[in-house]
Protein backbone atom coordinates (compact mmCIF):
# COMPACT_ATOMS: atom_id res chain seq x y z
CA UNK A 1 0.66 -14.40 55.73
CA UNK A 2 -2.17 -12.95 57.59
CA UNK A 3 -5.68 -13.93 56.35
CA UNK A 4 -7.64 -10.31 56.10
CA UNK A 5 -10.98 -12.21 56.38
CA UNK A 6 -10.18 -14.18 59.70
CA UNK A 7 -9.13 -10.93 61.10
CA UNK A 8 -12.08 -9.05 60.46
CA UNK A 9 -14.04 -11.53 62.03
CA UNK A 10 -11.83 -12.21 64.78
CA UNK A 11 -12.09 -8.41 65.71
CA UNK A 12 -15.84 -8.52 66.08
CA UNK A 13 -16.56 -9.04 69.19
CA UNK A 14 -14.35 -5.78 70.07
CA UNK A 15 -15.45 -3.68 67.38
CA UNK A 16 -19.38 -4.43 68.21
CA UNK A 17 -18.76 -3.63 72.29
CA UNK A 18 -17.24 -0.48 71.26
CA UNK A 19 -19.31 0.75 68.79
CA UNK A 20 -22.67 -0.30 70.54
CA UNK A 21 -21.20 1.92 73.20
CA UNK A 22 -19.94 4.54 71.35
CA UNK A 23 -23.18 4.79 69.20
CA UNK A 24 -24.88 5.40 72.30
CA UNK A 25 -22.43 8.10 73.48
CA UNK A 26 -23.19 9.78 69.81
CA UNK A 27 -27.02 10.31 70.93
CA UNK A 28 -26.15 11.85 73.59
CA UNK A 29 -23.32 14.42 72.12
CA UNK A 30 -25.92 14.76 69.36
CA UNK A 31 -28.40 16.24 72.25
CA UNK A 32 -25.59 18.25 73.58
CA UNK A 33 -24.28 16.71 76.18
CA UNK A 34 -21.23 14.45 76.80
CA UNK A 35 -21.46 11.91 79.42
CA UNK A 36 -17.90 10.76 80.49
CA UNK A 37 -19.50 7.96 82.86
CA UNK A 38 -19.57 5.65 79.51
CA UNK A 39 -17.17 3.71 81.21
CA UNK A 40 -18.63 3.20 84.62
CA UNK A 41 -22.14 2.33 82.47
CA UNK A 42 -19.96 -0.55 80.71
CA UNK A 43 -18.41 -1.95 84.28
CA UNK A 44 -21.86 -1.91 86.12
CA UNK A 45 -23.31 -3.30 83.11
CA UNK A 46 -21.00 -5.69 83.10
CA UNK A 47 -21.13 -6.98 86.27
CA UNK A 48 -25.05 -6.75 86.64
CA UNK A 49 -25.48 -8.81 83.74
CA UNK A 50 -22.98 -11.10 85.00
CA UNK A 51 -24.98 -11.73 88.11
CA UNK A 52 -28.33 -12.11 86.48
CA UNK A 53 -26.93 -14.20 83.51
CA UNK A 54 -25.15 -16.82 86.40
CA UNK A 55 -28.55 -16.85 88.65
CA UNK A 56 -30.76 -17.43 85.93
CA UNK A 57 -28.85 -19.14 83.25
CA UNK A 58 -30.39 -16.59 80.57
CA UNK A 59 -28.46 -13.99 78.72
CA UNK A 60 -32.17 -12.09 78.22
CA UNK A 61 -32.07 -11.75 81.80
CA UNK A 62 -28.79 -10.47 82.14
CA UNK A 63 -29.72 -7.54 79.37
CA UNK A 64 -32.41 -6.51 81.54
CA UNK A 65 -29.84 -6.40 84.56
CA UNK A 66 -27.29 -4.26 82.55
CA UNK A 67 -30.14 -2.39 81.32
CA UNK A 68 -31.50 -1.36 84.60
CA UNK A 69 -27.91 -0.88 86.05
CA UNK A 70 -27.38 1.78 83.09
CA UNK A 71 -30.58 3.22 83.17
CA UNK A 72 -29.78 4.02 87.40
CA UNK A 73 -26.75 5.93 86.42
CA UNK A 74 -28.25 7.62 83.82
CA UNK A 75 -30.79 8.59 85.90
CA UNK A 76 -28.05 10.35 88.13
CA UNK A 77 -26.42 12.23 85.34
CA UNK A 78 -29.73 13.45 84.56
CA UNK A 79 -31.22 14.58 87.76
CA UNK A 80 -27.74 16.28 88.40
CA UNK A 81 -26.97 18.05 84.93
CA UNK A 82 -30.55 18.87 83.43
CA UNK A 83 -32.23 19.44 86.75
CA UNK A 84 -29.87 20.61 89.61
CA UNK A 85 -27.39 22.18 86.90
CA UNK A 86 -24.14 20.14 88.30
CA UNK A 87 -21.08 20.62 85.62
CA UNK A 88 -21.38 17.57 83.15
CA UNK A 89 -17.67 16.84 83.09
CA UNK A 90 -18.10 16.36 87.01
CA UNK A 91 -21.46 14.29 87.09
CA UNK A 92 -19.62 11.91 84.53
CA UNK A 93 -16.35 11.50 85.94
CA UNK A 94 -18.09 10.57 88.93
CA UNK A 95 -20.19 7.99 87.58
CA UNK A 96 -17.44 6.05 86.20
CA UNK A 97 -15.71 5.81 89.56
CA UNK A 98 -19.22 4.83 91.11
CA UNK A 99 -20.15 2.69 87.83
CA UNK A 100 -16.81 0.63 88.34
CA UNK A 101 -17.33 0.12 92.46
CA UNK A 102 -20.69 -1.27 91.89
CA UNK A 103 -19.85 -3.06 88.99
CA UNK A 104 -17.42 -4.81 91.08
CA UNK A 105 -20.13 -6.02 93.90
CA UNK A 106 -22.48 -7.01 91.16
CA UNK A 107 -19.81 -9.28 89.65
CA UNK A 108 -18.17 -10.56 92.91
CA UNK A 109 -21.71 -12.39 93.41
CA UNK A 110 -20.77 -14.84 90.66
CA UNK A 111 -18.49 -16.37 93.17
CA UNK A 112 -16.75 -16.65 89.70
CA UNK A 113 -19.02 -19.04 87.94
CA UNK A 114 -20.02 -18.80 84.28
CA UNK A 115 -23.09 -18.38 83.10
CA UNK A 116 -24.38 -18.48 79.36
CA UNK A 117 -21.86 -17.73 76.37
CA UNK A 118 -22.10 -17.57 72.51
CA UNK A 119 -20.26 -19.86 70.66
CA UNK A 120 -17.73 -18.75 68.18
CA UNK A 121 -19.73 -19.01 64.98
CA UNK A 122 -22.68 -17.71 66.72
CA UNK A 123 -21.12 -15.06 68.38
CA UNK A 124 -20.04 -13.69 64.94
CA UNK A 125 -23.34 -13.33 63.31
CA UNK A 126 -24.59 -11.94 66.46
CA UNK A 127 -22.19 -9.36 66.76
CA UNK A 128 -22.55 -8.39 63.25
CA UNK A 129 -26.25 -8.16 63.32
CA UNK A 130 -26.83 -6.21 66.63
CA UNK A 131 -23.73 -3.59 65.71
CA UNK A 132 -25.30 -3.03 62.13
CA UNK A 133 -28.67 -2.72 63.18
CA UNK A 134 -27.76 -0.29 65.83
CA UNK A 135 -26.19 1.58 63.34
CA UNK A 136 -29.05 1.61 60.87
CA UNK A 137 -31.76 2.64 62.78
CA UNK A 138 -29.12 5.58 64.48
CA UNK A 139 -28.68 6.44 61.14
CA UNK A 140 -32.56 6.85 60.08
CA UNK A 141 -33.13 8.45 63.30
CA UNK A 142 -30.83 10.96 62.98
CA UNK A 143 -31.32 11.92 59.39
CA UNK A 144 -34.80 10.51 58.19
CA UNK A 145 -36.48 11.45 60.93
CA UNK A 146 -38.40 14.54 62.38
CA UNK A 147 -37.27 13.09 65.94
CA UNK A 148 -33.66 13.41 64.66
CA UNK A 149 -33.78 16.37 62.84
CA UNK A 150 -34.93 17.95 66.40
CA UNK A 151 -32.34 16.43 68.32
CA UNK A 152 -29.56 17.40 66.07
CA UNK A 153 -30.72 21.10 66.83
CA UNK A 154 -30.61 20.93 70.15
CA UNK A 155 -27.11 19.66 69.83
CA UNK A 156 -26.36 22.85 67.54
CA UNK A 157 -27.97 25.58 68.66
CA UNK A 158 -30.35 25.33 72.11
CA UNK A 159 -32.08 28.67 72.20
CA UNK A 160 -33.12 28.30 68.45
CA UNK A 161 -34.20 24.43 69.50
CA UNK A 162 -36.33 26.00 72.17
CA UNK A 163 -37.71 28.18 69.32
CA UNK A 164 -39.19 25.93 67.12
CA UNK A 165 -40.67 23.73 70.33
CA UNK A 166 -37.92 21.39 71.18
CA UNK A 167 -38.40 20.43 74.54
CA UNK A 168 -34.60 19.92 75.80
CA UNK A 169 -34.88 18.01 78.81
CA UNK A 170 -37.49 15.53 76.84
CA UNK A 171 -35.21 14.81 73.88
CA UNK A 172 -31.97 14.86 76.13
CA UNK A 173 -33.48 12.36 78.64
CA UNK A 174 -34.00 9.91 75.50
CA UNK A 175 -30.56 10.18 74.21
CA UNK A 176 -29.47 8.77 77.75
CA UNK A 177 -32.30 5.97 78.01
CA UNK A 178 -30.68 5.24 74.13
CA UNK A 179 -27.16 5.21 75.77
CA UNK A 180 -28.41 3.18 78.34
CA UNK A 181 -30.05 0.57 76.16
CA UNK A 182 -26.75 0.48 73.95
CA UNK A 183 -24.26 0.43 76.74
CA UNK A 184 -26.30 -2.77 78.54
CA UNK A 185 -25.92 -4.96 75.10
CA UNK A 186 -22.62 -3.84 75.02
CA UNK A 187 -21.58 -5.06 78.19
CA UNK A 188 -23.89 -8.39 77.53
CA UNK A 189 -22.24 -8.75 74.40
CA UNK A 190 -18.99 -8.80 76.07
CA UNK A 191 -19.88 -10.74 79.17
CA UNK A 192 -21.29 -13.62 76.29
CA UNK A 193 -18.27 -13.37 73.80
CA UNK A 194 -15.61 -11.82 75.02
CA UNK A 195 -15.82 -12.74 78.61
CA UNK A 196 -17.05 -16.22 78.06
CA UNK A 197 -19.70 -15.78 79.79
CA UNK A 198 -17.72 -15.42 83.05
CA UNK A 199 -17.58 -12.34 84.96
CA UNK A 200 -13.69 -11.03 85.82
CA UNK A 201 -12.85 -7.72 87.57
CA UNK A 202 -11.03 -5.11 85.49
CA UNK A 203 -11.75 -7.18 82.36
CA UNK A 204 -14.28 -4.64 80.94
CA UNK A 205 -11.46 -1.96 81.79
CA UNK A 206 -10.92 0.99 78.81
CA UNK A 207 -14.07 0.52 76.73
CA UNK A 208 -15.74 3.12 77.51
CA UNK A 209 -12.76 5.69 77.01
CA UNK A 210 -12.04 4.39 73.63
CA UNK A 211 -15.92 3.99 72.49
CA UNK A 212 -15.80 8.12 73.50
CA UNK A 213 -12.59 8.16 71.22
CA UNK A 214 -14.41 6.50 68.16
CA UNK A 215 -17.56 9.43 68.46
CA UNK A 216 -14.79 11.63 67.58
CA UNK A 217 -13.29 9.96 64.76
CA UNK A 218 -16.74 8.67 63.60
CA UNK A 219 -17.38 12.50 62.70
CA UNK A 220 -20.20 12.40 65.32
CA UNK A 221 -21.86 10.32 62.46
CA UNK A 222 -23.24 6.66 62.63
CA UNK A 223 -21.63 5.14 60.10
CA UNK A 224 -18.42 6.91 60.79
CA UNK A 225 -18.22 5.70 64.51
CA UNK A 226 -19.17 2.35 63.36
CA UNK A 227 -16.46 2.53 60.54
CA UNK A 228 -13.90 3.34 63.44
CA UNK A 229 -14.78 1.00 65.95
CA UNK A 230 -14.46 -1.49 63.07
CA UNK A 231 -10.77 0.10 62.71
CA UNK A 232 -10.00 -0.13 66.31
CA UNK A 233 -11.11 -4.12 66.43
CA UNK A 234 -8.87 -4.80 63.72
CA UNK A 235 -6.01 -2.80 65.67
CA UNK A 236 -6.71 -4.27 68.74
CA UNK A 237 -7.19 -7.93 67.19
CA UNK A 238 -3.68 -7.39 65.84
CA UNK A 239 -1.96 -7.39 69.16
CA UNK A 240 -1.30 -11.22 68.67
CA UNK A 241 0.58 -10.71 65.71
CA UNK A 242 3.15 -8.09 66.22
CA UNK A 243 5.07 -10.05 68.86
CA UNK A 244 6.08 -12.40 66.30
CA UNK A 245 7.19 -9.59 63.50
CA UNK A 246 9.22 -8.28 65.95
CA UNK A 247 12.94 -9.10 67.40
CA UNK A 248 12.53 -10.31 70.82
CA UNK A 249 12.44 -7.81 73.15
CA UNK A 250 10.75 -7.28 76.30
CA UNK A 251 10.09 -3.36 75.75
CA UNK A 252 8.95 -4.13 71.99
CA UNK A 253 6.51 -6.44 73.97
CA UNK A 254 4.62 -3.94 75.51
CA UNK A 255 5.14 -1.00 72.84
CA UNK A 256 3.05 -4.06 70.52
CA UNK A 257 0.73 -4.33 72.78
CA UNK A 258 -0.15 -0.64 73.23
CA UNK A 259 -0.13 -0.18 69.72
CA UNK A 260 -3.31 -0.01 69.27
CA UNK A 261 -3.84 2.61 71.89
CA UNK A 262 -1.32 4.66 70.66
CA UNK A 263 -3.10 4.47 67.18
CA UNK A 264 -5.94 5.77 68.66
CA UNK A 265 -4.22 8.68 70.57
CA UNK A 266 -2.52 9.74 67.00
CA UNK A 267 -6.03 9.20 65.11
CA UNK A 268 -7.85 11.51 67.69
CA UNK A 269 -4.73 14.16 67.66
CA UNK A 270 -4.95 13.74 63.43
CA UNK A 271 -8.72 14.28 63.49
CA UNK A 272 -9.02 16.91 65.45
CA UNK A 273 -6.16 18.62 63.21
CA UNK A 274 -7.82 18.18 60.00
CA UNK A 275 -11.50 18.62 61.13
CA UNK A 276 -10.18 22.51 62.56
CA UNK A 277 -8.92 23.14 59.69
CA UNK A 278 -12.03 21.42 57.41
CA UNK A 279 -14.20 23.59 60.11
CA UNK A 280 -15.75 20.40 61.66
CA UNK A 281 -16.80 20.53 64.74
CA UNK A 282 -18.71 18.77 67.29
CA UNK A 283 -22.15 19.96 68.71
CA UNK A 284 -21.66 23.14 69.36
CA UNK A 285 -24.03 22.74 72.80
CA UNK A 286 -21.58 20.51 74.53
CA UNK A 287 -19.21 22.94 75.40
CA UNK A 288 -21.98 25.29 76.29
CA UNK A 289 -23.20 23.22 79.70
């Protein structure tokens, strides 16, 4: 029998990486804008905190690392969307290819030692705490909060933003400094728990693309997104299990383990499906760049 409770926390340290990332992506869409280059933010994240946690034997220093990787790439989606007027969709699908190549230097200086890591009962409450803070204070941001209340406009509506003194470059570059600051404690989380503290190429792989996913399913809503991620750690903790429910068979092998993926392809097709027909959509100023 499976034991509900040791799943939930067993799916943790997924959930929290992908909803720390996803709650990031959610300021941004909120701002109207979608940056794509989530995932290349995780993978040079990733491997800069890899490389600072290894030289200095400090996770703290490895946040700052991922931070400041983030924060450069951010800083590239903004010059080239809000101030040379470059197509969103292009600026971001660049950055993950350029995210994941320097990712991959950052992390090769390792030499594939391992720096700090959490320990399983610590690592738990950690994840826990950091993924429902993050939430909370998204949450009063976005809806007790004049700040908020201003960037949700923007994300609706630009010209009537502009109106009432919303300066969009101002509020848009602090969604992405917000994404940045999520993404690097995502990718230190997952360097400290997941990654056991040691830095492996590709590891990091398909974050980012599913933390996008769970923005969609989360109803562009904090709680929502972290409801989904929580979802999609359960899914993906499951993995382990379906093997053995199964008759043995190589190509029920791999259909088990892309379960979860498949779950989230038929969520996202659902959702979209019953938010058209609900009339939910997403900020309306996304498509508009």
């Amino acid at each position: 029998m499976v034991n509900l409770a040791s799943l939930v926390l067993q799916s943790l340290p997924d959930a929290t990486v992908i909803g720390l990332a996803a709650l990031g992506e959610l300021l941004v869409e909120r701002a109207g804008r979608i940056n794509l280059g989530l995932e290349g933010l995780l993978h040079f994240g990733y491997g800069a905190a890899a490389a600072a946690a290894v030289a200095t034997g400090s996770l703290l220093a490895g946040y700052l690392a991922a931070a400041g990787a983030a924060a450069l790439l951010v800083a590239i989606y903004f010059i080239a969307v809000e101030l040379l007027g470059v197509d969103q969709i292009v600026v971001g699908l660049s950055l993950v290819f350029l995210g994941m190549g320097l990712g991959d230097i950052a992390g090769m200086t390792t030499g594939g030692l391992a720096g700090p890591a959490l320990a399983p009962g610590e690592a738990n409450t950690v994840d826990a705490a950091v993924l429902a803070a993050a939430t909370a204070v998204l949450y009063l941001l976005l809806y007790r909060d004049w700040r908020g209340y201003a960037l949700r406009s923007l994300g609706e509506d630009e010209k009537a933003a502009r109106s009432l003194g919303v300066e969009p470059r101002r509020y848009r570059l602090a969604a992405l400094i917000g994404e940045a600051l999520l993404a690097a404690a995502a990718a230190t989380l997952f360097l400290a728990v997941n990654s056991t503290g040691a830095w492996r190429s590709g590891r990091i792989t398909g974050y980012g693309w599913l933390a996008l996913g769970m923005v969609i399913l989360g109803y562009w809503h904090p709680l929502g997104v972290a409801a989904a991620s929580l979802l999609l750690g359960v899914l993906l903790s499951s993995r382990s299990l379906l093997p053995a429910l199964l008759p043995p068979n190589p190509v029920l092998t791999i259909a088990a383990d892309a379960a979860p993926y498949l779950a989230v392809i038929l969520a996202l097709a659902a959702a979209s499906w019953l938010y058209e027909r609900r009339g939910v959509k997403p900020p309306a100023s996304i498509w508009r760049a």
